[in-house]
N, C-alpha and C. Protein backbone atom coordinates (compact mmCIF):
# COMPACT_ATOMS: atom_id res chain seq x y z
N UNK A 1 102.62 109.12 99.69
CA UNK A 1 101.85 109.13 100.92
C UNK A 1 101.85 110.56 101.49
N UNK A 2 101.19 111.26 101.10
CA UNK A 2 101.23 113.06 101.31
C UNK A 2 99.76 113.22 101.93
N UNK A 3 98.96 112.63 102.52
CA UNK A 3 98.01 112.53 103.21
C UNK A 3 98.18 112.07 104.09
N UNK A 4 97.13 112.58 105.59
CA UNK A 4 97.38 111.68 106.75
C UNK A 4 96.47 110.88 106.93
N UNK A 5 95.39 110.51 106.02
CA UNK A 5 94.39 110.13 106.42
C UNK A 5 95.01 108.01 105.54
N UNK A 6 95.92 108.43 104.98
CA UNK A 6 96.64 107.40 104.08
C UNK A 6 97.27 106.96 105.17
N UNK A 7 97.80 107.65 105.86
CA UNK A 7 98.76 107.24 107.00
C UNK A 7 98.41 106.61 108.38
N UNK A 8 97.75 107.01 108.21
CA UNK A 8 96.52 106.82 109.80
C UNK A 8 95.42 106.03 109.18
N UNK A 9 95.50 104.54 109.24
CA UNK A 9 94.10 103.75 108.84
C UNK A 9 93.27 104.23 109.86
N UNK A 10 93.17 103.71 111.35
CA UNK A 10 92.20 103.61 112.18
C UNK A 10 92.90 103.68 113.60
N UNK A 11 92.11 104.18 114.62
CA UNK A 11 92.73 104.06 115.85
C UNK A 11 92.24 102.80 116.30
N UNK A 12 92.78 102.18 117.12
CA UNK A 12 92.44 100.36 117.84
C UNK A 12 91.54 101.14 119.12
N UNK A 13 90.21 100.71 119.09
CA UNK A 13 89.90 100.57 120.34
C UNK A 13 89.23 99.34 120.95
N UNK A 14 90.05 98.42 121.34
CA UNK A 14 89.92 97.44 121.77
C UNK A 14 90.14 97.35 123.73
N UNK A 15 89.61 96.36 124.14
CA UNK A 15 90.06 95.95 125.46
C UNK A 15 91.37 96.01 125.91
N UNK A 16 92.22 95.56 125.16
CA UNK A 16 93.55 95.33 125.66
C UNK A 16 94.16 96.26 125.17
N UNK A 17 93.43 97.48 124.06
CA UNK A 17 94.24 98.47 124.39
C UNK A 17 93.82 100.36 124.42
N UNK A 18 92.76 99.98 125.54
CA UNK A 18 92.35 100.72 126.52
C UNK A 18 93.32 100.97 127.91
N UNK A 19 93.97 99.75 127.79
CA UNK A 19 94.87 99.93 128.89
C UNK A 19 96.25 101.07 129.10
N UNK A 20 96.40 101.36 127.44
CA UNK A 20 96.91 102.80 127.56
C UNK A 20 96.57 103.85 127.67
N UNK A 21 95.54 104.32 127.66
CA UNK A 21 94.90 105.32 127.83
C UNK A 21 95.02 106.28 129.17
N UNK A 22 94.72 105.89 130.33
CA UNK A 22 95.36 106.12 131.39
C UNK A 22 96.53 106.93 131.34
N UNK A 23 97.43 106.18 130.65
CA UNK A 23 99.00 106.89 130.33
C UNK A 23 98.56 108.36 129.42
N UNK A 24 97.55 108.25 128.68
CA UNK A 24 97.78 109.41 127.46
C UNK A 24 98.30 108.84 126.53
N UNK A 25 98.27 107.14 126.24
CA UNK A 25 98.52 106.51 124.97
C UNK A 25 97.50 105.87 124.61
N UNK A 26 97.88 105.80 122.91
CA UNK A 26 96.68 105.64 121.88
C UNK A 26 97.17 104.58 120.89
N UNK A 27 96.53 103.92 120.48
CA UNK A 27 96.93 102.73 119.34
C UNK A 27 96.69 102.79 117.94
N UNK A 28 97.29 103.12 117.17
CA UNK A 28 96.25 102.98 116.04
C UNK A 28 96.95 102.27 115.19
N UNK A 29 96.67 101.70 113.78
CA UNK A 29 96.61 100.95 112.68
C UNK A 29 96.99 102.22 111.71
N UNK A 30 98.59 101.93 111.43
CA UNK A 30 99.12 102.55 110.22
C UNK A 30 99.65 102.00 109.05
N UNK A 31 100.06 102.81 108.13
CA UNK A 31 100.42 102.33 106.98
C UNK A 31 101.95 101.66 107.20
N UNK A 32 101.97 100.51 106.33
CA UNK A 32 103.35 99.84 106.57
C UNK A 32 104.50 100.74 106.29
N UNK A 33 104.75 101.61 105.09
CA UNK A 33 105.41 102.50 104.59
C UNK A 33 105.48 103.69 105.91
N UNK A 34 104.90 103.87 106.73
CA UNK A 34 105.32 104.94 107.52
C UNK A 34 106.09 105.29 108.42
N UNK A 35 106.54 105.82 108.70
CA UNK A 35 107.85 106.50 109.52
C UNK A 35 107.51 107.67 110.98
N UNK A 36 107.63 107.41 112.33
CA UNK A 36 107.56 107.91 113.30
C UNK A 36 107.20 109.69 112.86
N UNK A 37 108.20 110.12 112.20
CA UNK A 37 107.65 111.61 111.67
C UNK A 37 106.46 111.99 111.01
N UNK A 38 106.29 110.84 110.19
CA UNK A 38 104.73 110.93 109.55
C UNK A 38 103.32 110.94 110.34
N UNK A 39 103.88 109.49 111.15
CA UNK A 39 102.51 109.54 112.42
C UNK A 39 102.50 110.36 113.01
N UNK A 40 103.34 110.93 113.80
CA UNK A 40 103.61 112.14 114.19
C UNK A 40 102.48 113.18 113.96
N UNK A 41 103.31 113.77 112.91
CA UNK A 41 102.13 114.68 112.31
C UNK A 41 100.88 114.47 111.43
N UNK A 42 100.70 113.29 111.43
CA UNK A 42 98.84 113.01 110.70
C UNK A 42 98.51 113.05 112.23
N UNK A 43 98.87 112.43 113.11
CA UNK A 43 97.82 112.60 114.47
C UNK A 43 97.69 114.11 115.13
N UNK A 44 98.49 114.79 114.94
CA UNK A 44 98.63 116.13 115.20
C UNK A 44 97.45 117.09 113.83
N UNK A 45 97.45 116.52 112.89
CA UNK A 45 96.55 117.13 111.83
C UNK A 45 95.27 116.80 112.19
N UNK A 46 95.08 115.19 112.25
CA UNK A 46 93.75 114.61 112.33
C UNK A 46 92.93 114.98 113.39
N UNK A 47 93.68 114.43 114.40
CA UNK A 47 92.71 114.94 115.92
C UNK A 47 93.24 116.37 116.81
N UNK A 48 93.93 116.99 116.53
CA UNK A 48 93.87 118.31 116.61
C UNK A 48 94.54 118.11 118.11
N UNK A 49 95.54 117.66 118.37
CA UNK A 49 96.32 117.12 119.40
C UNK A 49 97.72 117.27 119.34
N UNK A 50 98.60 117.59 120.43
CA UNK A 50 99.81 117.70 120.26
C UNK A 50 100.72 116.20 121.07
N UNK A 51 101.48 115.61 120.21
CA UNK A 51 102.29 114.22 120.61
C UNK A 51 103.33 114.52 121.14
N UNK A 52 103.69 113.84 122.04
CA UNK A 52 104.87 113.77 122.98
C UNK A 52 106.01 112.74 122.11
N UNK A 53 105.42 111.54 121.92
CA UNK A 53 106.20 110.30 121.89
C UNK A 53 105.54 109.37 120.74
N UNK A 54 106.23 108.63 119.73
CA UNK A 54 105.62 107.85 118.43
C UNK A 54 106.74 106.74 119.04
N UNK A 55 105.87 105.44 119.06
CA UNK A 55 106.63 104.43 119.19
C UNK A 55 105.87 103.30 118.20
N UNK A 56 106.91 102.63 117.75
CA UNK A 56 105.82 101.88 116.16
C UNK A 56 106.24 99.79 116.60
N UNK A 57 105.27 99.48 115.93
CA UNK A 57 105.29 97.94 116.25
C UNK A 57 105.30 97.62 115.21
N UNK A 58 105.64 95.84 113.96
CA UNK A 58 105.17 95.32 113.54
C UNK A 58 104.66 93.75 114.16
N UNK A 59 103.46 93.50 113.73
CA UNK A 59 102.62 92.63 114.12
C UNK A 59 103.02 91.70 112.91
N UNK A 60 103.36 90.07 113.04
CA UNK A 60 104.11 89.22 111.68
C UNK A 60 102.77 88.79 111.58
N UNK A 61 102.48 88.19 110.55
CA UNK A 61 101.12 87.60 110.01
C UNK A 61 101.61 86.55 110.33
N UNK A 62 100.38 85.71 110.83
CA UNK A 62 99.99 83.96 111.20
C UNK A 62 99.63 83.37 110.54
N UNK A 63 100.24 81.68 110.61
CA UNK A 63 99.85 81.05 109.34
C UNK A 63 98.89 80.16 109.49
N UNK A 64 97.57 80.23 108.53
CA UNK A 64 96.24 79.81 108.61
C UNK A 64 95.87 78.48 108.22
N UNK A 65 94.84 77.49 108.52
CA UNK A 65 94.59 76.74 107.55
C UNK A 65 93.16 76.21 107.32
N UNK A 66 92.84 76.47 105.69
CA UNK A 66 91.53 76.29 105.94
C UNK A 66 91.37 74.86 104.84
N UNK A 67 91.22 73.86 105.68
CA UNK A 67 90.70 72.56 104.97
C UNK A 67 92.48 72.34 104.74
N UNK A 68 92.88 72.29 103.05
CA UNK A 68 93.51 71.48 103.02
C UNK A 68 95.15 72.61 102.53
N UNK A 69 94.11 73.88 102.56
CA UNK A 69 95.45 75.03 102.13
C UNK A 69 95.97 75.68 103.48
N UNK A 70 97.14 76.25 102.90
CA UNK A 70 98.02 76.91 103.93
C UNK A 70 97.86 78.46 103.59
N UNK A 71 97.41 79.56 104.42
CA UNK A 71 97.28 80.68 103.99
C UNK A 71 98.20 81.65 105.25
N UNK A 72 98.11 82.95 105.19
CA UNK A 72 98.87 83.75 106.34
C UNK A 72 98.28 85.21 106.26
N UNK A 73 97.60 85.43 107.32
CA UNK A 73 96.77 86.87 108.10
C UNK A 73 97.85 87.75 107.41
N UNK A 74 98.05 88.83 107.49
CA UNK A 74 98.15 89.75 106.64
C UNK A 74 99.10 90.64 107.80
N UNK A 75 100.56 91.44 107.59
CA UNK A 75 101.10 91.76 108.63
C UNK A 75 101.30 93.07 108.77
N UNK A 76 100.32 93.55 110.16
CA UNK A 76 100.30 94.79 110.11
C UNK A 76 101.10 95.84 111.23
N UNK A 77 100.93 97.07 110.43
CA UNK A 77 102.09 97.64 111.68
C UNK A 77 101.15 99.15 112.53
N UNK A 78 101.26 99.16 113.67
CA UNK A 78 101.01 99.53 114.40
C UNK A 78 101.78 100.85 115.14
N UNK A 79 101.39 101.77 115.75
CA UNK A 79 101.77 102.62 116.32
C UNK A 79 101.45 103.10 117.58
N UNK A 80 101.76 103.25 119.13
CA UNK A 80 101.47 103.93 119.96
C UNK A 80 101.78 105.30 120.42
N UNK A 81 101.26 105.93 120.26
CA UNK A 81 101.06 107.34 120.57
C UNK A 81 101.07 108.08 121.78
N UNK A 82 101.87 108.49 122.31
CA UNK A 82 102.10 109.63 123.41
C UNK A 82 101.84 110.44 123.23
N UNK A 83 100.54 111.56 123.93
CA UNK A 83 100.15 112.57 123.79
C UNK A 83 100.95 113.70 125.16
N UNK A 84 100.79 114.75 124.92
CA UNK A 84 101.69 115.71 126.21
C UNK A 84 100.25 115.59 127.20
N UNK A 85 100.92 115.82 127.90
CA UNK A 85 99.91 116.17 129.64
C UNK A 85 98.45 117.08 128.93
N UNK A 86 97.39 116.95 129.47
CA UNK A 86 96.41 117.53 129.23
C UNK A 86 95.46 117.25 128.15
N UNK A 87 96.16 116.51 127.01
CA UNK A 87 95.59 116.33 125.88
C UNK A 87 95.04 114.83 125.72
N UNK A 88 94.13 114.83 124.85
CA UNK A 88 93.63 113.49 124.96
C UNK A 88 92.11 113.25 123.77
N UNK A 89 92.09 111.94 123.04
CA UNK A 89 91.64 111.56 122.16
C UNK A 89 90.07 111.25 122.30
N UNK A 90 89.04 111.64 122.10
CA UNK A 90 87.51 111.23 122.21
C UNK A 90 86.94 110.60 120.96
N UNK A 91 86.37 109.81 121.08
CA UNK A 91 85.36 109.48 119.71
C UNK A 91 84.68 110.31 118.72
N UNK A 92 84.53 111.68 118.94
CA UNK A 92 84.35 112.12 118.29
C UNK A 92 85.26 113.57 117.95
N UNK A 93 86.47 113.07 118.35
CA UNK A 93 87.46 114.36 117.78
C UNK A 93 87.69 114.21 116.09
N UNK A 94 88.06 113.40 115.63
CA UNK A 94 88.32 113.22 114.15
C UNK A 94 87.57 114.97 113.13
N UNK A 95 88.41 115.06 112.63
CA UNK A 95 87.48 116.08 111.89
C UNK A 95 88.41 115.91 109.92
């Protein structure tokens, strides 16, 4: 995993988590394999931003059922992002 773009699936911009933003926090969808130092610096590469704070979640997969099988959503892990004072993420920063 020597890429950040491996590391960094997608940022979440959803409703419920818009609500960090305000703060100078950001959500995004990372690789399960990754480690606070990694996000770290792919978000510092990717969007050309300097981080304060990496705080990481896992999300457990739910168990599904369709008709007569038992299946389970897929479990993903997550990261919120603290950026320092001043800095901050737009839709079209990615480069």
């Amino acid at each position: 995993m020597n890429y950040s773009q491996d590391i960094i699936k997608a940022l979440i911009r959803t409703e419920k988590s818009t609500r960090y933003e305000p703060n100078g926090k950001y959500l995004f969808l990372i690789s399960p394999e990754a480690n606070k130092i990694q996000v770290k610096r792919a978000v510092e590469q990717i969007y050309k931003v300097k981080v304060k704070d990496v705080n990481t979640l896992i999300s457990p997969g739910k168990l599904k059922r369709v008709r007569y099988h038992l299946g389970r959503t897929p479990e993903l892990k997550k990261a919120i992002v603290t950026l320092k004072e001043g800095q901050k993420i737009s839709e079209a920063t990615p480069s």
